[in-house]
C-alpha atoms as a PDB file:
ATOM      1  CA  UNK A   1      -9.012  -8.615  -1.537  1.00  0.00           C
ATOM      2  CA  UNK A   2      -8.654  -5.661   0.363  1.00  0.00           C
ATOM      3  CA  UNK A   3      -5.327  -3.534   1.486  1.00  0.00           C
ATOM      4  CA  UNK A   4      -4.772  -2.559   5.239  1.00  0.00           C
ATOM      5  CA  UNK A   5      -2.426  -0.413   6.383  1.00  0.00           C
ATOM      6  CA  UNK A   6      -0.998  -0.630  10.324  1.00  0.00           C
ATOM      7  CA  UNK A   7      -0.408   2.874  10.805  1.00  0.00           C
ATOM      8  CA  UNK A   8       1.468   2.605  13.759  1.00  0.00           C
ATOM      9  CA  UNK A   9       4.458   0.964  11.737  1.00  0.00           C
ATOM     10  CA  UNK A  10       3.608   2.960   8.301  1.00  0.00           C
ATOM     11  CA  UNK A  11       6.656   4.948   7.936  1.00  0.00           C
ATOM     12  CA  UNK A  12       5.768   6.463   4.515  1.00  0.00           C
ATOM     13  CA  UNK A  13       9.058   5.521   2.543  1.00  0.00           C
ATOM     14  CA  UNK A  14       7.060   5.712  -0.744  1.00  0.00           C
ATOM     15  CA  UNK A  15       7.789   2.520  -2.066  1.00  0.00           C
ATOM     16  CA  UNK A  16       4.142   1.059  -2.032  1.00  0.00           C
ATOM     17  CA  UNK A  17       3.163   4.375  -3.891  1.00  0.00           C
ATOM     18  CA  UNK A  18       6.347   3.371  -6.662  1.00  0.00           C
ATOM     19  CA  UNK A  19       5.105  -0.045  -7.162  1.00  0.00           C
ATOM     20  CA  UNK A  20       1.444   0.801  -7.356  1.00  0.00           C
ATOM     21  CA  UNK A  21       0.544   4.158  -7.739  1.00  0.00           C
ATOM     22  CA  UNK A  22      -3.289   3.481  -8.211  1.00  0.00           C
ATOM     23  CA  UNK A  23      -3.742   2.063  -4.674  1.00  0.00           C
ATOM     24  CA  UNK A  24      -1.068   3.964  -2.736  1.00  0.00           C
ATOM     25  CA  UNK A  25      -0.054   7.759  -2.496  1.00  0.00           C
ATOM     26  CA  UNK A  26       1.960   9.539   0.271  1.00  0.00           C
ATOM     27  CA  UNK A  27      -0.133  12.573   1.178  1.00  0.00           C
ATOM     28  CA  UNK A  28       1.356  16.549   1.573  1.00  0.00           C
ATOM     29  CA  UNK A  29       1.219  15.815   5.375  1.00  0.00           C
ATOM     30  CA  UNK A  30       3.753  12.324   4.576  1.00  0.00           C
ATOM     31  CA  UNK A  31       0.500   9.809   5.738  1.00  0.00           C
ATOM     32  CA  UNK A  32      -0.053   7.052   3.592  1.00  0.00           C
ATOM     33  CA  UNK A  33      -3.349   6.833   2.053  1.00  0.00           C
ATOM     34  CA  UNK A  34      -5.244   3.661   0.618  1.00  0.00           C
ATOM     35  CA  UNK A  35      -6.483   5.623  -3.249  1.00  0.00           C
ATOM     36  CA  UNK A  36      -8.335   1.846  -3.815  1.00  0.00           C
ATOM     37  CA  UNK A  37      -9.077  -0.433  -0.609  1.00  0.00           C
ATOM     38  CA  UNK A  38     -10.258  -3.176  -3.416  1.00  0.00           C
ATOM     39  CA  UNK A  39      -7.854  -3.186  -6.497  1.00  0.00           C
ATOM     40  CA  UNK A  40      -8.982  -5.002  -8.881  1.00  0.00           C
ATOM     41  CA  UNK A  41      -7.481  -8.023 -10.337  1.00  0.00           C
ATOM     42  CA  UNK A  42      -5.322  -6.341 -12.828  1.00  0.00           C
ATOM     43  CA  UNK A  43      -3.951  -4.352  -9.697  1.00  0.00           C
ATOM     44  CA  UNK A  44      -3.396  -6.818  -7.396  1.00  0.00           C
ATOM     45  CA  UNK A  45       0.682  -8.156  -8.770  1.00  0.00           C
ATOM     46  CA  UNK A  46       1.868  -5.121  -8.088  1.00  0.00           C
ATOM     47  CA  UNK A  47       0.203  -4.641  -4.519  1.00  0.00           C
ATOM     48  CA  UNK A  48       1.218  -7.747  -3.850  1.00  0.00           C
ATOM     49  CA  UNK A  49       4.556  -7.085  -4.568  1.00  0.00           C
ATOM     50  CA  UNK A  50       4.368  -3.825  -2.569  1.00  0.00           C
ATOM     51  CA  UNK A  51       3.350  -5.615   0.207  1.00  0.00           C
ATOM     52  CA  UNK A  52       6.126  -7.861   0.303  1.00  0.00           C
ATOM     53  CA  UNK A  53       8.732  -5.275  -0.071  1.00  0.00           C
ATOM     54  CA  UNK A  54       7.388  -3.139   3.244  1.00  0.00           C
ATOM     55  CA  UNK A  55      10.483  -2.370   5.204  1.00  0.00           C
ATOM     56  CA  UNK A  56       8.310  -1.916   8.073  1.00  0.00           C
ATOM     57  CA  UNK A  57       5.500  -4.897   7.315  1.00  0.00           C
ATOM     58  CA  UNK A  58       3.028  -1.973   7.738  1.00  0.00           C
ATOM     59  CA  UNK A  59       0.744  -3.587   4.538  1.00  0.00           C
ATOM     60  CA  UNK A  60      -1.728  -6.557   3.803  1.00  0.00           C
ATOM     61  CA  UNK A  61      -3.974  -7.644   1.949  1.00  0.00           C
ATOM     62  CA  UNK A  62      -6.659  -9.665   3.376  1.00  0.00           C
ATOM     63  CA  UNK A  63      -9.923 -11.361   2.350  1.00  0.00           C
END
């Protein structure tokens, strides 16, 4: 699975980067970046669950 990020609706809240800090960080300059495009298995609950709480719907994962 792999994590995409629309950043046109990204609006760098931080919560992605609270529930899983190995795939997401917000950057110095507030941009989300992707730390691990493919998390592995162990990883992917709590992208998932990142995913899901988006306020903006800005992440998913996809095949």
């Amino acid at each position: 699975m792999r994590v995409e990020v629309d950043r046109d609706r990204c609006a760098s809240t931080g919560g992605c980067e609270a529930m899983a800090p190995d795939v997401f960080e917000v950057g110095d300059d507030g941009e989300l970046v992707v730390l691990t495009a493919e998390p592995d298995d162990a990883l992917l609950p709590d992208v998932r669950n990142a995913v899901q709480a988006c306020p903006t719907r800005a992440l998913r994962l996809v095949d």
